[in-house]
N, C-alpha and C. Protein backbone atom coordinates (compact mmCIF):
# COMPACT_ATOMS: atom_id res chain seq x y z
N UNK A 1 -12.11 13.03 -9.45
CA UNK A 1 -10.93 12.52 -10.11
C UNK A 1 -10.77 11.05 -9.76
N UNK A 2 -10.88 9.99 -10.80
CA UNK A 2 -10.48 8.49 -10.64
C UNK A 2 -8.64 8.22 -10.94
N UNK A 3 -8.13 7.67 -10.24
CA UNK A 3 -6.78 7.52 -11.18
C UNK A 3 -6.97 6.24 -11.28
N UNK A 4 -6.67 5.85 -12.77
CA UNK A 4 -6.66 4.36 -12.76
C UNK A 4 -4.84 3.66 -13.65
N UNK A 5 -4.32 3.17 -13.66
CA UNK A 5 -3.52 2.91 -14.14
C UNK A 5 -3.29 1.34 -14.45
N UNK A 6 -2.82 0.98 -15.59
CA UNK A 6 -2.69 -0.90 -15.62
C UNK A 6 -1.27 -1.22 -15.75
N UNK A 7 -0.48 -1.80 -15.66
CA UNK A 7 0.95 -2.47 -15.88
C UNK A 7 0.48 -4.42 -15.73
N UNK A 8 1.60 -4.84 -16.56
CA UNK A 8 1.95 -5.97 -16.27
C UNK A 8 3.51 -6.00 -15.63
N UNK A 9 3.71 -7.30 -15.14
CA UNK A 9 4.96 -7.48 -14.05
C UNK A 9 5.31 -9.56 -14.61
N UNK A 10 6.46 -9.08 -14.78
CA UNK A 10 7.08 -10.01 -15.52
C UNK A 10 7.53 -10.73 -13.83
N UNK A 11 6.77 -11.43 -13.18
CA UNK A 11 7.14 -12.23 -11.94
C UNK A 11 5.84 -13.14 -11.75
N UNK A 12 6.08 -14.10 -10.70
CA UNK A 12 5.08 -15.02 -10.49
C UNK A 12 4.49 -13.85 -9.42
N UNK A 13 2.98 -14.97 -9.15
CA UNK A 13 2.00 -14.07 -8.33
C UNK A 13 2.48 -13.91 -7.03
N UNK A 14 3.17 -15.09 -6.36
CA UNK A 14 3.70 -15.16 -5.24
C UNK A 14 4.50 -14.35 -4.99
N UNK A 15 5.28 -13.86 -5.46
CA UNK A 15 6.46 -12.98 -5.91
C UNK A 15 5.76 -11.40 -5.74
N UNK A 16 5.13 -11.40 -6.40
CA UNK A 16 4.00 -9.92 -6.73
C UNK A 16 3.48 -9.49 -5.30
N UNK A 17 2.75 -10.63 -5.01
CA UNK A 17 2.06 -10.91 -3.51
C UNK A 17 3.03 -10.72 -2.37
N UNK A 18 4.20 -10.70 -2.39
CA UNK A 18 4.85 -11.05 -1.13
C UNK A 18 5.18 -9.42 -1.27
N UNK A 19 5.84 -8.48 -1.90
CA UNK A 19 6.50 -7.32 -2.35
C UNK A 19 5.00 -6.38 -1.63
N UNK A 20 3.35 -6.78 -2.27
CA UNK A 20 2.55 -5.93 -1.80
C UNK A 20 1.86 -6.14 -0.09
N UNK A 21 2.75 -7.17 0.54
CA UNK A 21 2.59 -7.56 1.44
C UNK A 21 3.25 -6.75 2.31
N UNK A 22 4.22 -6.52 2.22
CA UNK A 22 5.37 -5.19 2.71
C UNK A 22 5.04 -4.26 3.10
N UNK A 23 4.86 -3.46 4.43
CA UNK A 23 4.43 -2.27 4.44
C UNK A 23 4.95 -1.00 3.66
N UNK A 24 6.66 -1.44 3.48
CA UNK A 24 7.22 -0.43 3.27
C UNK A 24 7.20 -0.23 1.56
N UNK A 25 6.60 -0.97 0.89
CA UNK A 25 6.20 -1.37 -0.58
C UNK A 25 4.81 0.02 -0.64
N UNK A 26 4.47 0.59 0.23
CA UNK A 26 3.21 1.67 0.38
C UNK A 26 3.53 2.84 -0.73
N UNK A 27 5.32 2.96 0.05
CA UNK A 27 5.57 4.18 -0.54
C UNK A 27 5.88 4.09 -2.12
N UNK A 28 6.49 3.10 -2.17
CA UNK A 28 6.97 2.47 -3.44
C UNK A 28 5.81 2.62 -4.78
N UNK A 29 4.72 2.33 -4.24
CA UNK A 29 3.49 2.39 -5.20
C UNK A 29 2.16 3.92 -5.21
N UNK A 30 2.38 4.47 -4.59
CA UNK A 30 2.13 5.63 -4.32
C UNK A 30 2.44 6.41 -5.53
N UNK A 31 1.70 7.10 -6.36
CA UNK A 31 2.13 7.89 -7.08
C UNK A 31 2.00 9.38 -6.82
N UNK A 32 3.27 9.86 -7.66
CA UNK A 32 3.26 11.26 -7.11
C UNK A 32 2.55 12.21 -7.80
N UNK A 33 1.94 13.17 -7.38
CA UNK A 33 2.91 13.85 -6.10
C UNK A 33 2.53 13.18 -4.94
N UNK A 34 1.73 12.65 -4.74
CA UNK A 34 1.18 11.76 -3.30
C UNK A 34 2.49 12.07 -2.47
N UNK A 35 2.45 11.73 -1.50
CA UNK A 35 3.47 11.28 -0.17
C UNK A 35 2.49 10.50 0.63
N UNK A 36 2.90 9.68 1.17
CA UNK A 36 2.49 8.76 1.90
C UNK A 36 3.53 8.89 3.33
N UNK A 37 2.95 8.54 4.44
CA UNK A 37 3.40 8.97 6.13
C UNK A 37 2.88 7.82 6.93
N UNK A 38 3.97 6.82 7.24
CA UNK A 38 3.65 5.42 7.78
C UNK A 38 3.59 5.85 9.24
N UNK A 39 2.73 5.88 9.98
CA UNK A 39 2.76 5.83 11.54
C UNK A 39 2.57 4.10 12.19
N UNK A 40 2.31 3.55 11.46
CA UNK A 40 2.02 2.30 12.05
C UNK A 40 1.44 0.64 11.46
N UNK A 41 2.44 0.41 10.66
CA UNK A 41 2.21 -1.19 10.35
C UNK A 41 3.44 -2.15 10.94
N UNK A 42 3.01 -3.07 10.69
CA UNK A 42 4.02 -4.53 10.46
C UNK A 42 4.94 -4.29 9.28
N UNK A 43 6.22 -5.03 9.42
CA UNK A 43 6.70 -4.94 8.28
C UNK A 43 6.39 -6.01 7.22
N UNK A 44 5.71 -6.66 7.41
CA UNK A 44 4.86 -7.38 6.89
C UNK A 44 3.70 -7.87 7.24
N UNK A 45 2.57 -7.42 6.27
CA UNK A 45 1.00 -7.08 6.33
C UNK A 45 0.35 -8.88 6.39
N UNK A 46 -0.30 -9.38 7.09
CA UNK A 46 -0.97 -10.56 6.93
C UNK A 46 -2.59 -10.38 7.50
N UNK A 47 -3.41 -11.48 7.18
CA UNK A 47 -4.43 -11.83 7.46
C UNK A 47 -4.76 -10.65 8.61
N UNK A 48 -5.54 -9.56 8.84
CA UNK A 48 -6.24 -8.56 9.97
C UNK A 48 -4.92 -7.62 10.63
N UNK A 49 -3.98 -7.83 10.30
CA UNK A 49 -3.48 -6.93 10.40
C UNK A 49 -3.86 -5.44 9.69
N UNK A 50 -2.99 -4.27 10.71
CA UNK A 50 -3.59 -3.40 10.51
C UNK A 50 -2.61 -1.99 10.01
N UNK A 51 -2.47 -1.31 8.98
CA UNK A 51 -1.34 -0.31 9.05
C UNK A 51 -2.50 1.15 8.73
N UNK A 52 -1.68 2.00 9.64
CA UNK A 52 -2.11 3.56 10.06
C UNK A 52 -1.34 3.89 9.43
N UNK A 53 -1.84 5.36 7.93
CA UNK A 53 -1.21 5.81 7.60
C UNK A 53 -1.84 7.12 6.98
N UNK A 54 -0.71 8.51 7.00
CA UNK A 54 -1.63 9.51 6.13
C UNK A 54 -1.00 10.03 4.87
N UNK A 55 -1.61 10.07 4.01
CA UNK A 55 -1.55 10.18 2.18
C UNK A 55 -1.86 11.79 2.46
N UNK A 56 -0.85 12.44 1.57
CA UNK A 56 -1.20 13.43 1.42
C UNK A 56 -1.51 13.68 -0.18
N UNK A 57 -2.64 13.73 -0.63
CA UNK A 57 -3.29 13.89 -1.93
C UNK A 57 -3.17 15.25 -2.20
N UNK A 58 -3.58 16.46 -1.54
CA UNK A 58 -3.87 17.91 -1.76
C UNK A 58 -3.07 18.62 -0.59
N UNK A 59 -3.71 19.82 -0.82
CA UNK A 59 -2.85 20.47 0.39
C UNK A 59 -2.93 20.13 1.85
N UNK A 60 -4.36 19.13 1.99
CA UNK A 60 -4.66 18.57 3.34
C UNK A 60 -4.65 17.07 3.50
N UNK A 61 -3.84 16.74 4.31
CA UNK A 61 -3.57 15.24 4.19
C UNK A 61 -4.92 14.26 5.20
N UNK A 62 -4.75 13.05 4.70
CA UNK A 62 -6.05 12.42 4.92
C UNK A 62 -5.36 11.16 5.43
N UNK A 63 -5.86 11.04 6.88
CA UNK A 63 -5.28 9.81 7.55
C UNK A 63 -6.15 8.67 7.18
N UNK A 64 -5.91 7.52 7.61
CA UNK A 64 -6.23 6.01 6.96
C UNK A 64 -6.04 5.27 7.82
N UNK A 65 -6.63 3.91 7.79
CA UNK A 65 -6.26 3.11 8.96
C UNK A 65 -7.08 1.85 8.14
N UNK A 66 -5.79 0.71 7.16
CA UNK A 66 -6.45 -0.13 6.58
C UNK A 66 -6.21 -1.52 7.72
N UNK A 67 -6.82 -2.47 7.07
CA UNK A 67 -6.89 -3.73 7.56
C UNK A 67 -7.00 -4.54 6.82
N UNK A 68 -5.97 -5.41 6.40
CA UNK A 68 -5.60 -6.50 5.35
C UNK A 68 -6.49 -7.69 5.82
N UNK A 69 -7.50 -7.75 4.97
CA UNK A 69 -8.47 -9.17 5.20
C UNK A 69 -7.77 -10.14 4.57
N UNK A 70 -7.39 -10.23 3.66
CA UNK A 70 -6.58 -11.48 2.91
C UNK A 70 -5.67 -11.28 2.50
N UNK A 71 -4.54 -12.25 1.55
CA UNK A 71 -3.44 -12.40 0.87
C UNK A 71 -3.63 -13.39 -0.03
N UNK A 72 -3.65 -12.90 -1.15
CA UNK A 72 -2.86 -13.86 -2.42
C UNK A 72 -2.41 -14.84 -2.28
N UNK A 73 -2.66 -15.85 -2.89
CA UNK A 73 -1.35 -17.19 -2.90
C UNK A 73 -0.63 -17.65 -3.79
């Protein structure tokens, strides 16, 4: 299963960029039924920072542990 989805967003990029910078913006974009389970970011994601988190996709949830190499400008 791929999910792919497209939208446009009536805001500048900076604007766009700063909102997906947010840890707490995770849950926000998550589609359901997903749930998403923050154990551990910044409240704002920059350059190697790192947020721990587990998505529950199916009946067995799948932990994660990303690391933001870059940001938008």
């Amino acid at each position: 299963m791929k999910f792919q989805h497209r939208f446009s967003v009536r805001a500048p990029l900076a604007r766009v960029a700063e909102f997906h910078a947010r840890s707490a913006s995770m849950a926000a974009i998550t589609p359901p039924p997903m749930v998403v389970r923050m154990h551990r970011a910044p409240e704002h994601m920059g350059s190697g920072d790192e947020m721990d988190f587990t998505l529950w996709a199916d009946p067995l949830p799948q932990q994660a542990q990303v690391v933001e190499a870059h940001r938008c400008a």
